[in-house]
C-alpha atoms as a PDB file:
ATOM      1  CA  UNK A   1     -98.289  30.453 -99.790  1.00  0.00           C
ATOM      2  CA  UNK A   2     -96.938  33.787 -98.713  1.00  0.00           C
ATOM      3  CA  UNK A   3     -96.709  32.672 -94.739  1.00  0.00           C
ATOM      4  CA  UNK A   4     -94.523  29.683 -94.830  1.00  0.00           C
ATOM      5  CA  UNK A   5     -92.145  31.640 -97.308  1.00  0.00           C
ATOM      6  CA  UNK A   6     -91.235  34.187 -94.372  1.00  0.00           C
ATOM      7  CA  UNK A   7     -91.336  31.496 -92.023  1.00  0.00           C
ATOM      8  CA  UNK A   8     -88.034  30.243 -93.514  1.00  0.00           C
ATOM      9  CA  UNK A   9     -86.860  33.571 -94.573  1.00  0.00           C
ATOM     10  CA  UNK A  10     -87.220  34.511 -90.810  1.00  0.00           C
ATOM     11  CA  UNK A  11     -85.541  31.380 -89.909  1.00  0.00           C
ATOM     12  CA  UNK A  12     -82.599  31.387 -92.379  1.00  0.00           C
ATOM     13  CA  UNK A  13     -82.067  34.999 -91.211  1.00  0.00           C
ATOM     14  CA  UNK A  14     -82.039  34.008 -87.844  1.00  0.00           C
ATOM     15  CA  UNK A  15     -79.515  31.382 -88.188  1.00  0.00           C
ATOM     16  CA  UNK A  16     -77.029  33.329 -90.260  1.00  0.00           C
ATOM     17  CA  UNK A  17     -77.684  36.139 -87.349  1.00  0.00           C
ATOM     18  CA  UNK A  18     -76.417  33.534 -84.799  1.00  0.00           C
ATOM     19  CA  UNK A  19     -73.543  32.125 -86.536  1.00  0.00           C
ATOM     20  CA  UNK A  20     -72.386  35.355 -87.228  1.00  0.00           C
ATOM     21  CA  UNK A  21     -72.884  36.466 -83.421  1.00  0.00           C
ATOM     22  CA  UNK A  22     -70.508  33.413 -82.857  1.00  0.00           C
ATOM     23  CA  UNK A  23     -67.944  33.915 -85.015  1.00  0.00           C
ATOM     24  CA  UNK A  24     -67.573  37.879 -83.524  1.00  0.00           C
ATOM     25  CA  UNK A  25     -67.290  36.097 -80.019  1.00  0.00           C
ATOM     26  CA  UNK A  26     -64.892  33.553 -81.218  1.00  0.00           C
ATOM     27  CA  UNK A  27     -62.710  36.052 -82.894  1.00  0.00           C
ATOM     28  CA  UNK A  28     -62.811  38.286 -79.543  1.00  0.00           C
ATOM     29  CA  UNK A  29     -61.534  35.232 -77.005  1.00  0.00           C
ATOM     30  CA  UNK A  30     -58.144  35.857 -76.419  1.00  0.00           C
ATOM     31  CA  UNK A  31     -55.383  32.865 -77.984  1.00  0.00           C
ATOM     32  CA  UNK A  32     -54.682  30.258 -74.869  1.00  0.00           C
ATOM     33  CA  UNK A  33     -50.897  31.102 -73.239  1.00  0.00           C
ATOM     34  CA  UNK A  34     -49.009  28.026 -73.033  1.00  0.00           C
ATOM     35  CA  UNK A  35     -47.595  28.713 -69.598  1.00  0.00           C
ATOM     36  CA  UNK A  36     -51.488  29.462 -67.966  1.00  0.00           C
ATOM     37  CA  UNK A  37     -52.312  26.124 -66.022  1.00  0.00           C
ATOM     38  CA  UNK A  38     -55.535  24.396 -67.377  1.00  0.00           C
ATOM     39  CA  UNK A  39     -57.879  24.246 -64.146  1.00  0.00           C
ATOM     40  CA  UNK A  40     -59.575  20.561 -63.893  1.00  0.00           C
ATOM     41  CA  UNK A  41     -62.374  20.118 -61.735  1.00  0.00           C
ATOM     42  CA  UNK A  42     -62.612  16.678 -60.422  1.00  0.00           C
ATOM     43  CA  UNK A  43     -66.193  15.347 -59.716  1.00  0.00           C
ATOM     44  CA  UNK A  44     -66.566  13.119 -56.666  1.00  0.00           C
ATOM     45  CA  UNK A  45     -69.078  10.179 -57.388  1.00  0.00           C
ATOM     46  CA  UNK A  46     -71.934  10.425 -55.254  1.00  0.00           C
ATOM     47  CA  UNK A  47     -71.809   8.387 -52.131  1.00  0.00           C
ATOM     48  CA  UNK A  48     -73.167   4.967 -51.992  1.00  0.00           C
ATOM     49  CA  UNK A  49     -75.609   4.771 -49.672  1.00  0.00           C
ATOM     50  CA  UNK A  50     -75.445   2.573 -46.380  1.00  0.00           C
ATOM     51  CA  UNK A  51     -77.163   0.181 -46.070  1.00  0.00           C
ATOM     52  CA  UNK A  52     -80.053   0.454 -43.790  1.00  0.00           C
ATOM     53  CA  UNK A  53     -79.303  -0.494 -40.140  1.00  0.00           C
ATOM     54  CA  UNK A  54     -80.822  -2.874 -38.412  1.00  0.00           C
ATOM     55  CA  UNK A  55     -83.488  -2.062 -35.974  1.00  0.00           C
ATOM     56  CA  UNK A  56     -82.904  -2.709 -32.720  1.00  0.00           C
ATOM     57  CA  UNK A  57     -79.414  -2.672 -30.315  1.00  0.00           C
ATOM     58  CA  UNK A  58     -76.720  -5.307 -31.500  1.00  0.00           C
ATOM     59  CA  UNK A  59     -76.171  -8.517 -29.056  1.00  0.00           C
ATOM     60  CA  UNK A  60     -73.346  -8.126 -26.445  1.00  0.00           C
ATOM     61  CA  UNK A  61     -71.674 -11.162 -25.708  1.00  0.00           C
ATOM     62  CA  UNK A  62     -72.867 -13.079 -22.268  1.00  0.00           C
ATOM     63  CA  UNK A  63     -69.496 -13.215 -20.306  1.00  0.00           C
ATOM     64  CA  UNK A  64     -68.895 -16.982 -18.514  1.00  0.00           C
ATOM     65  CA  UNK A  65     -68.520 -17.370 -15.060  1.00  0.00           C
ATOM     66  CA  UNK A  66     -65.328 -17.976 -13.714  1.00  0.00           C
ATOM     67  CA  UNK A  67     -64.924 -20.572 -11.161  1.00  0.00           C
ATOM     68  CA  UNK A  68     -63.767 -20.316  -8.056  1.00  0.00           C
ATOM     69  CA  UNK A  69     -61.025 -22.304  -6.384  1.00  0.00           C
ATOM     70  CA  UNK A  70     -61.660 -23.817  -3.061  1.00  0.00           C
ATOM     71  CA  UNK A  71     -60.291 -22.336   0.231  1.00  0.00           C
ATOM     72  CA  UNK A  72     -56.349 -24.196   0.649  1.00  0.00           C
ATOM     73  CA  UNK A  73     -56.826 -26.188   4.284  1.00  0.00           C
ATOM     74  CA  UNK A  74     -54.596 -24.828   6.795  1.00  0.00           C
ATOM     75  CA  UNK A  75     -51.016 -26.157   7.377  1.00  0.00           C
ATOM     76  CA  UNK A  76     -51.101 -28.316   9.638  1.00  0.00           C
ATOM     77  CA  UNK A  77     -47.841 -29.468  11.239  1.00  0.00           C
ATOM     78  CA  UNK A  78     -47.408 -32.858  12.395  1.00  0.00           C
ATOM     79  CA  UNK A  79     -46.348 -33.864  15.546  1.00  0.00           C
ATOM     80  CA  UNK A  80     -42.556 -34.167  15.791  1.00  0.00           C
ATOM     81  CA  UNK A  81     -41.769 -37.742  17.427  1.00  0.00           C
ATOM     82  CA  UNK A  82     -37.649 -38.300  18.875  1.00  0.00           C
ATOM     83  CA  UNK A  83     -36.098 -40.396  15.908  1.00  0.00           C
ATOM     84  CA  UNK A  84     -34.525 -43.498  18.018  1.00  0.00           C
ATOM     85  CA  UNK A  85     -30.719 -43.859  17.460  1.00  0.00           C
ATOM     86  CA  UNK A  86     -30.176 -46.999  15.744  1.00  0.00           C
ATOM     87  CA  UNK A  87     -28.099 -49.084  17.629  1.00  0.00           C
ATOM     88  CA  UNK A  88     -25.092 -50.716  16.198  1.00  0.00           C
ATOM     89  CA  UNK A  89     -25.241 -54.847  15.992  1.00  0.00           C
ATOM     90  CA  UNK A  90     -23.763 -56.399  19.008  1.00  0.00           C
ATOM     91  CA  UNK A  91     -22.144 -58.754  16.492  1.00  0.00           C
ATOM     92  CA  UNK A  92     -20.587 -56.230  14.599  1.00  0.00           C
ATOM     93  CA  UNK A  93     -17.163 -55.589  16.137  1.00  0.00           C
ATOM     94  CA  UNK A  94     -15.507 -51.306  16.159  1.00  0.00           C
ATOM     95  CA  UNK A  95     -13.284 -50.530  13.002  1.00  0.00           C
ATOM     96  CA  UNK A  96      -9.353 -50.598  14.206  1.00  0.00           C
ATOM     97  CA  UNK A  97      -8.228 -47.739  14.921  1.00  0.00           C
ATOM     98  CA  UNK A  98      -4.930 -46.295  13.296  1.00  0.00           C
ATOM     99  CA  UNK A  99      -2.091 -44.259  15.295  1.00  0.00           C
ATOM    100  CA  UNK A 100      -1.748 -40.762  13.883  1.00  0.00           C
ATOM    101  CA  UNK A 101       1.704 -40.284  13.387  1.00  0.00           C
ATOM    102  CA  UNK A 102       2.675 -36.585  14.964  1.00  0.00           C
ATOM    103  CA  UNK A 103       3.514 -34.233  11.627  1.00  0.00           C
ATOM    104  CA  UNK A 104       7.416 -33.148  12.169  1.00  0.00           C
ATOM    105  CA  UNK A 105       7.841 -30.072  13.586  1.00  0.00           C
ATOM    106  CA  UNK A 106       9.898 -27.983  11.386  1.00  0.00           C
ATOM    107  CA  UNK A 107      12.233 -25.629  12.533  1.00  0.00           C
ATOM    108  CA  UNK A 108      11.797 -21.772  11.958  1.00  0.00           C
ATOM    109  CA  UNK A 109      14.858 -20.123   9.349  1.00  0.00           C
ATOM    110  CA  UNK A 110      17.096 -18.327  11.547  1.00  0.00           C
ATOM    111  CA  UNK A 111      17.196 -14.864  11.828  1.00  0.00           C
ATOM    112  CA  UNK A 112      20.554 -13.572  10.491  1.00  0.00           C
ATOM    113  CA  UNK A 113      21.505 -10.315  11.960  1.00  0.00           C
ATOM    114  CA  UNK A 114      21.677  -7.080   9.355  1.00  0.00           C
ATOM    115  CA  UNK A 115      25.205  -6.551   8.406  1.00  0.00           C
ATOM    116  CA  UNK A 116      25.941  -3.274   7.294  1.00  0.00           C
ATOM    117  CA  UNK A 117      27.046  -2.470   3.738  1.00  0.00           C
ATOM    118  CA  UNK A 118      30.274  -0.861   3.267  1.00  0.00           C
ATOM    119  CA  UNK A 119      28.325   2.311   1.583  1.00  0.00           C
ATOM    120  CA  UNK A 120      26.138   3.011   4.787  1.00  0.00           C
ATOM    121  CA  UNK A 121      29.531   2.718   6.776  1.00  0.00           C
ATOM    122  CA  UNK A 122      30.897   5.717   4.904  1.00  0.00           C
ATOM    123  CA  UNK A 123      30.734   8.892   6.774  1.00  0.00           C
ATOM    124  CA  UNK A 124      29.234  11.101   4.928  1.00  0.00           C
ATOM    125  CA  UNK A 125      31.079  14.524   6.638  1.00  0.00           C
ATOM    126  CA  UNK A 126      34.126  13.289   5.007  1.00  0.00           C
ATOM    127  CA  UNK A 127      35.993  12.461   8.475  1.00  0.00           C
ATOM    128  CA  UNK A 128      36.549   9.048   8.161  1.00  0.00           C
ATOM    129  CA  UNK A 129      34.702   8.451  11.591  1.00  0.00           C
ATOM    130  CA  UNK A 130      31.813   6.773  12.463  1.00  0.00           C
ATOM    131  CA  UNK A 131      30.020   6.982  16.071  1.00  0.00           C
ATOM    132  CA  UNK A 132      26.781   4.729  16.864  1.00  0.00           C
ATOM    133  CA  UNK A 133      25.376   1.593  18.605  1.00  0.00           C
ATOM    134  CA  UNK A 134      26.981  -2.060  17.877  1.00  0.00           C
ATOM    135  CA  UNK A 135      24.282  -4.077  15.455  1.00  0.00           C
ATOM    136  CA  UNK A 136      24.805  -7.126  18.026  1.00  0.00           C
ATOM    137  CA  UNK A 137      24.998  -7.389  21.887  1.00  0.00           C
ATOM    138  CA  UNK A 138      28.011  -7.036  23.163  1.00  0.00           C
ATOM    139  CA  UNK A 139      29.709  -9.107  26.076  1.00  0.00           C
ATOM    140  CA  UNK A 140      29.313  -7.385  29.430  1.00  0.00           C
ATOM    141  CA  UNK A 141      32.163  -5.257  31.256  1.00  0.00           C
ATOM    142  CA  UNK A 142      34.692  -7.741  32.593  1.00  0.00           C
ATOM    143  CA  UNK A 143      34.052 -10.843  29.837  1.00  0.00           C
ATOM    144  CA  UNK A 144      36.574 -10.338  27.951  1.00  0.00           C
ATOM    145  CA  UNK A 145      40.125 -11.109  29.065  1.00  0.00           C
ATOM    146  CA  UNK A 146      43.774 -11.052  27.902  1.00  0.00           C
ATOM    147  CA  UNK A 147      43.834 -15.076  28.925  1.00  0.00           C
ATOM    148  CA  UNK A 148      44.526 -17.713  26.163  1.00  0.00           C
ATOM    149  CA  UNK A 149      42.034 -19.332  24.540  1.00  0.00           C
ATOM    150  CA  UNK A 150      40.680 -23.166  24.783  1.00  0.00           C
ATOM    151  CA  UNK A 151      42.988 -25.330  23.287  1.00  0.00           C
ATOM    152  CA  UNK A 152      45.558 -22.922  21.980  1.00  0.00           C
ATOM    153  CA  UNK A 153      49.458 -22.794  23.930  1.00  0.00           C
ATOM    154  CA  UNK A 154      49.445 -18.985  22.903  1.00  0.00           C
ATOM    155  CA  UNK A 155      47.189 -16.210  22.439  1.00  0.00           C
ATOM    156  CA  UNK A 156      46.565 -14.654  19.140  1.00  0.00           C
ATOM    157  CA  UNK A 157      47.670 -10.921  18.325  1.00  0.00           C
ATOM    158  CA  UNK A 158      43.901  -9.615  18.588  1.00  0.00           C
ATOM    159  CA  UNK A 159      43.272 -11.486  21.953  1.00  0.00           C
ATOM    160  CA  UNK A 160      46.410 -10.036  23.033  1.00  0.00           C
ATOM    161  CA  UNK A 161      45.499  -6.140  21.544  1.00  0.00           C
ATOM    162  CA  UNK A 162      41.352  -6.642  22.906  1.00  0.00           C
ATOM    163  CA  UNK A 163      43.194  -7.675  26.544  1.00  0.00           C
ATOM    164  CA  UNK A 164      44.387  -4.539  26.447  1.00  0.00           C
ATOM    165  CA  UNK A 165      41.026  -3.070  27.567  1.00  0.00           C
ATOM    166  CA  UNK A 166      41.696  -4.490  31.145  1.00  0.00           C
ATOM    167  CA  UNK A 167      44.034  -1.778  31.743  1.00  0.00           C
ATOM    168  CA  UNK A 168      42.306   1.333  30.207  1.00  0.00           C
ATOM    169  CA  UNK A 169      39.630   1.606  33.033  1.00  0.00           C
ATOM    170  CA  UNK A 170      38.678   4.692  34.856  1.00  0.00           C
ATOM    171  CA  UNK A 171      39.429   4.328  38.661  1.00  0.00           C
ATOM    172  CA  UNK A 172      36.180   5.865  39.827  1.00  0.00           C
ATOM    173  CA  UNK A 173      34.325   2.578  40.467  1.00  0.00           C
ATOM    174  CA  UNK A 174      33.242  -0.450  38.657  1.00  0.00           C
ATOM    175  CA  UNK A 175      30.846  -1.543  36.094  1.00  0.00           C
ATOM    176  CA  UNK A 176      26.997  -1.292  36.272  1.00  0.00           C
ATOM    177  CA  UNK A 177      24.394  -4.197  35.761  1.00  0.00           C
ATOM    178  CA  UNK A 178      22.613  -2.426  32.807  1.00  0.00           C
ATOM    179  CA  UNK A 179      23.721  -1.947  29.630  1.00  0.00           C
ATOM    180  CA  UNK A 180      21.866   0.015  26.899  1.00  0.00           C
ATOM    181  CA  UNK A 181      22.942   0.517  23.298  1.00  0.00           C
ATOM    182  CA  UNK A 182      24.362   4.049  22.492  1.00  0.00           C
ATOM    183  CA  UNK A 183      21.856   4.335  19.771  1.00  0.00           C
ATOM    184  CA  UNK A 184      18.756   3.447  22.264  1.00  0.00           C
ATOM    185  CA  UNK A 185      15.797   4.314  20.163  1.00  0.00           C
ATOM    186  CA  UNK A 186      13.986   3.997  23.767  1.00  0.00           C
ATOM    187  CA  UNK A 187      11.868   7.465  24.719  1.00  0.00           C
ATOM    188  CA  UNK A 188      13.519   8.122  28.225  1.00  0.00           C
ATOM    189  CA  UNK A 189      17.288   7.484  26.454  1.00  0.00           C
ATOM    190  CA  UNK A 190      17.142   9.195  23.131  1.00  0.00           C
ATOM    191  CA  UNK A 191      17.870  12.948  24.292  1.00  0.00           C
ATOM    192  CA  UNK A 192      20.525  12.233  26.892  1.00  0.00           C
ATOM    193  CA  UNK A 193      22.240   9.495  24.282  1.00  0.00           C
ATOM    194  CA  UNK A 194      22.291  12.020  21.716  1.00  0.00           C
ATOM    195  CA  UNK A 195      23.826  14.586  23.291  1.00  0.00           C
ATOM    196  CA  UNK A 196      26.757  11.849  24.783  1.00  0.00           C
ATOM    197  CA  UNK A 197      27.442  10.796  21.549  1.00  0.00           C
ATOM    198  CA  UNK A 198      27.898  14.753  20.378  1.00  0.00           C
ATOM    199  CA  UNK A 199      30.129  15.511  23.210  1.00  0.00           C
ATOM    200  CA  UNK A 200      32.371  12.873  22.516  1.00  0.00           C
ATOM    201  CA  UNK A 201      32.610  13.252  18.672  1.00  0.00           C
ATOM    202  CA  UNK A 202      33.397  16.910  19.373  1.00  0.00           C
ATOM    203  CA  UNK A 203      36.600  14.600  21.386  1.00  0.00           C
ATOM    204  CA  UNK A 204      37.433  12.166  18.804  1.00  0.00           C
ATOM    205  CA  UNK A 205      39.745  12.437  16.136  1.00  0.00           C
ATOM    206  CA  UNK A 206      41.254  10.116  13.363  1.00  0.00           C
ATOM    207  CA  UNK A 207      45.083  10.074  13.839  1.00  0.00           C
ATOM    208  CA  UNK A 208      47.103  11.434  11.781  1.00  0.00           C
ATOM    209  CA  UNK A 209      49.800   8.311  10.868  1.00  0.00           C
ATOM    210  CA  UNK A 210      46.712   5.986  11.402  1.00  0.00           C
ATOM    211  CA  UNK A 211      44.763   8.015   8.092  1.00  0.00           C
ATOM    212  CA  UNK A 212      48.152   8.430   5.996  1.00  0.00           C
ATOM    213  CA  UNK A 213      49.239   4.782   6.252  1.00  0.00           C
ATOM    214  CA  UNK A 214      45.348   3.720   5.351  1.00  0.00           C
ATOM    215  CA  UNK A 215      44.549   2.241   8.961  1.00  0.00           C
ATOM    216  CA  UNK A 216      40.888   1.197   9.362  1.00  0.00           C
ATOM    217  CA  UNK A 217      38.539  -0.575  11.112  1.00  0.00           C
ATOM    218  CA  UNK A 218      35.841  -0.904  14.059  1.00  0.00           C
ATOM    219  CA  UNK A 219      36.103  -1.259  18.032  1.00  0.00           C
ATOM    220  CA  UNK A 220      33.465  -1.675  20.542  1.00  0.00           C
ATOM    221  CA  UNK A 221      33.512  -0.003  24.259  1.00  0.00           C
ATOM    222  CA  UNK A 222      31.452  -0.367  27.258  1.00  0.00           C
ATOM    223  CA  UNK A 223      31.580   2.784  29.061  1.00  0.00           C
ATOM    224  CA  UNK A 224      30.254   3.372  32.561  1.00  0.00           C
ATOM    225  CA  UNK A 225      28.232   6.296  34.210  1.00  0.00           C
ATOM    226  CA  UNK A 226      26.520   7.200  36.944  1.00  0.00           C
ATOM    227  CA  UNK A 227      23.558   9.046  38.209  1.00  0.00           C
ATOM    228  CA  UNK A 228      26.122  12.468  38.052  1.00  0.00           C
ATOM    229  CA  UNK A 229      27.705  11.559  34.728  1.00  0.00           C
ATOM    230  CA  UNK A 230      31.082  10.877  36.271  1.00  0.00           C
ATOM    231  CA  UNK A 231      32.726   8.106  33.927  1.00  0.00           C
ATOM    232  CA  UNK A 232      33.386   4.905  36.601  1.00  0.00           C
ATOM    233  CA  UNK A 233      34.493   2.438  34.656  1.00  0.00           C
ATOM    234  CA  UNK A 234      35.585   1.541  30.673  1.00  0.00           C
ATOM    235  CA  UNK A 235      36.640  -1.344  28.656  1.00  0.00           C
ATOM    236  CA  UNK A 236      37.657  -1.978  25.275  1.00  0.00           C
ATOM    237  CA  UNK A 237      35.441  -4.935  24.169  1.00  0.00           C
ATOM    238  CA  UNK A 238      36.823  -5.680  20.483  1.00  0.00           C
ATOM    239  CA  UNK A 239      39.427  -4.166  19.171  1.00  0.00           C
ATOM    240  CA  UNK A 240      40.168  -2.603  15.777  1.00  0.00           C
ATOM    241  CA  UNK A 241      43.219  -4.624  15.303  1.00  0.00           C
ATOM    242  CA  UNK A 242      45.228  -1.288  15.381  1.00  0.00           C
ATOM    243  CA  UNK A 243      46.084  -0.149  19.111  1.00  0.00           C
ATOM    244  CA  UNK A 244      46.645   3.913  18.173  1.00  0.00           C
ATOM    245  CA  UNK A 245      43.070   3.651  17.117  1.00  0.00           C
ATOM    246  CA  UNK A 246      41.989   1.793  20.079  1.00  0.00           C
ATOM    247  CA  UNK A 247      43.272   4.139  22.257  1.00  0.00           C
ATOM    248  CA  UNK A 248      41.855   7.300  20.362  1.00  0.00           C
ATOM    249  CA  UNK A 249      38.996   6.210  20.953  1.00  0.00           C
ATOM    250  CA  UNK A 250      39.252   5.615  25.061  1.00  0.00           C
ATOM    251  CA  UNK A 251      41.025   9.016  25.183  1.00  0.00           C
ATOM    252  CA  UNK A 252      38.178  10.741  23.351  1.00  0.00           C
ATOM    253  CA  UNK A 253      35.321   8.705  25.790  1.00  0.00           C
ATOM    254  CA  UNK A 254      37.747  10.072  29.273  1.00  0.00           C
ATOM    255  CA  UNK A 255      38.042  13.312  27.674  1.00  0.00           C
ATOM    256  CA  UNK A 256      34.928  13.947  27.309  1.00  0.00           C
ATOM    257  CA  UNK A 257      34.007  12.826  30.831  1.00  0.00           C
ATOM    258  CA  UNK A 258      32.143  14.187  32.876  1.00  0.00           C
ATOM    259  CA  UNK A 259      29.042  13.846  31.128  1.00  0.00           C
ATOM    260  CA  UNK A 260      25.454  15.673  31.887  1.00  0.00           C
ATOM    261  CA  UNK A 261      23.782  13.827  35.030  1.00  0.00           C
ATOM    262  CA  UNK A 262      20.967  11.620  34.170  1.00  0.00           C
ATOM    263  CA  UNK A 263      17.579  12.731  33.643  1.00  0.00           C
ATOM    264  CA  UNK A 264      15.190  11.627  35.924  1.00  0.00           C
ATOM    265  CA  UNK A 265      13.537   8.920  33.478  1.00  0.00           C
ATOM    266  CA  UNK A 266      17.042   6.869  33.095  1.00  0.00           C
ATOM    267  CA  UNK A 267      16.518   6.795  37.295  1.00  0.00           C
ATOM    268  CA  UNK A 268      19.575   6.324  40.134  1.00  0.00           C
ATOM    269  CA  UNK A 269      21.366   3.213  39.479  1.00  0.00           C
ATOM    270  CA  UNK A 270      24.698   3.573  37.017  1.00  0.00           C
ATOM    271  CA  UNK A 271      24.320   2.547  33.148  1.00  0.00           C
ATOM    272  CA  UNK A 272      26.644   0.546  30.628  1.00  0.00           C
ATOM    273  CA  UNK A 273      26.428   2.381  27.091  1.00  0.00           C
ATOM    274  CA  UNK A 274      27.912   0.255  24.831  1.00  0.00           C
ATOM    275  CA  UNK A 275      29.161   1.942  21.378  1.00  0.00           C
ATOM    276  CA  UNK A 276      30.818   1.235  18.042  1.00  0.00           C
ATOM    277  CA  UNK A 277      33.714   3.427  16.852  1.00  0.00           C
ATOM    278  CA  UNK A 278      34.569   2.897  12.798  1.00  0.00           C
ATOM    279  CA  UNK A 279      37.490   4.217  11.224  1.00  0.00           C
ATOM    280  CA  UNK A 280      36.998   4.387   7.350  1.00  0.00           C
ATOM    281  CA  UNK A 281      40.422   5.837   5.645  1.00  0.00           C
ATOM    282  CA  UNK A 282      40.158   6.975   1.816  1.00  0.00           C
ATOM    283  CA  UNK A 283      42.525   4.143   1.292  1.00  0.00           C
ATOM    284  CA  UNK A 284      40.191   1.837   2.470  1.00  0.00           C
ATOM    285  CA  UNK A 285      37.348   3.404  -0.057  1.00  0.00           C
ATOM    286  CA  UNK A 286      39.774   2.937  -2.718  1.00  0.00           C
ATOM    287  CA  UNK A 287      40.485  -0.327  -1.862  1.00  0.00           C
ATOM    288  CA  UNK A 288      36.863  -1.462  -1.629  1.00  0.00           C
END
């Protein structure tokens, strides 16, 4: 009776021993913080296992034969044969056959000569005079004449001043049978020409009654040299229309005679040196 009384004594004892012992260790733990992260541990699932493999090695698949394709015969090239020229039918008579008619020949635009413009004839030393080569060819020494023209009973006033050129000649010889241009752009005639044309600028003046009364215009003179540079022959060829201008300009080409003898390029024989003498007055600028 005694033993199972102490059994449950022991056991109630035991039991309030261990609840006790709990609360103590509850009471210890210290209160969860609100900002400490809860830790969760994840638990993989344990792996399904394979399935068992299947004895032996897997089949590989049986590659087909590809065929081959035959061997191409070789080109061969066939015998080239002459292809016969068909011949026309002897019945069939040739097409008529037209005339060409010849195209027209067209004629080419004449070539007008360059005319100077009134601004390129302006000295530009402020002299009035201009010294250079005439733009056209010029009628050889001896063409022109004081003589009345074709159909006319009398001879106009400029036939009768450019006759006067018949008179002004040097008495030293005659003219030569070349001519050249006194602005020559020729090699063997540019030195020599420019120094001629210096000298006889240095010569030439505009005269004084000619410039006040507003006289102007251009004359042409063929000049003669020879091998020395003596001045044989000269002519007026067109005149200005004015004779003190005229002659100004044959006393400044005597005047300035003799010349430098020719070089040994221009050779033996005596030249013609045609040249253009302008006369440009302020009266005339105003005027044009």
């Amino acid at each position: 009776m005694r033993e199972p009384v102490l059994n449950r004594s022991f056991a109630i004892s035991f039991l309030l021993h261990a609840g006790l012992v709990g609360l103590l260790l509850f009471l210890a733990r210290p209160p969860l913080s609100p900002d400490r992260p809860i830790r969760v541990r994840l638990v993989e699932p344990p792996p399904v296992a394979a399935a068992p493999e299947s004895r032996g090695p897997a089949p590989q698949p049986v590659p087909r034969p590809v065929p081959k394709a035959p061997p191409a015969p070789p080109a061969v090239s066939p015998p080239t044969r002459p292809v016969p020229t068909p011949e026309p039918p002897a019945t069939s008579s040739p097409p008529p056959q037209v005339a060409s008619r010849p195209a027209p020949e067209v004629a080419p635009p004449a070539i007008e000569p360059r005319r100077e413009s009134l601004q390129e004839r302006i000295p530009s030393d402020g002299s009035g005079l201009s010294l250079g080569g005439p733009p056209l060819e010029v009628p050889s020494p001896g063409a022109v004449s004081g003589s009345p023209r074709a159909g006319s009973a009398r001879p106009s006033l400029r036939d009768q001043i450019t006759g006067l050129g018949s008179g002004l000649t040097a008495d030293a010889g005659g003219a030569a049978r070349q001519t050249i241009n006194l602005d020559d752009r020729q090699p063997r005639f540019l030195d020599y020409l420019a120094r001629l044309k210096q000298r006889i600028q240095h010569e030439w003046t505009y005269p004084e009654e000619a410039r006040r009364v507003g006289m102007g215009g251009e004359l042409v003179l063929v000049f003669t040299l020879n091998r020395a540079g003596t001045l044989t022959h000269i002519q007026l060829v067109q005149s200005s229309g004015f004779p003190s201008l005229d002659n100004e300009a044959l006393r400044a080409v005597k005047t300035a005679a003799p010349y430098d003898p020719f070089p040994l390029q221009m050779g033996d024989e005596s030249w013609n040196i045609s040249a253009i003498f302008r006369y440009q007055s302020q009266h005339l600028y105003r005027r044009n």
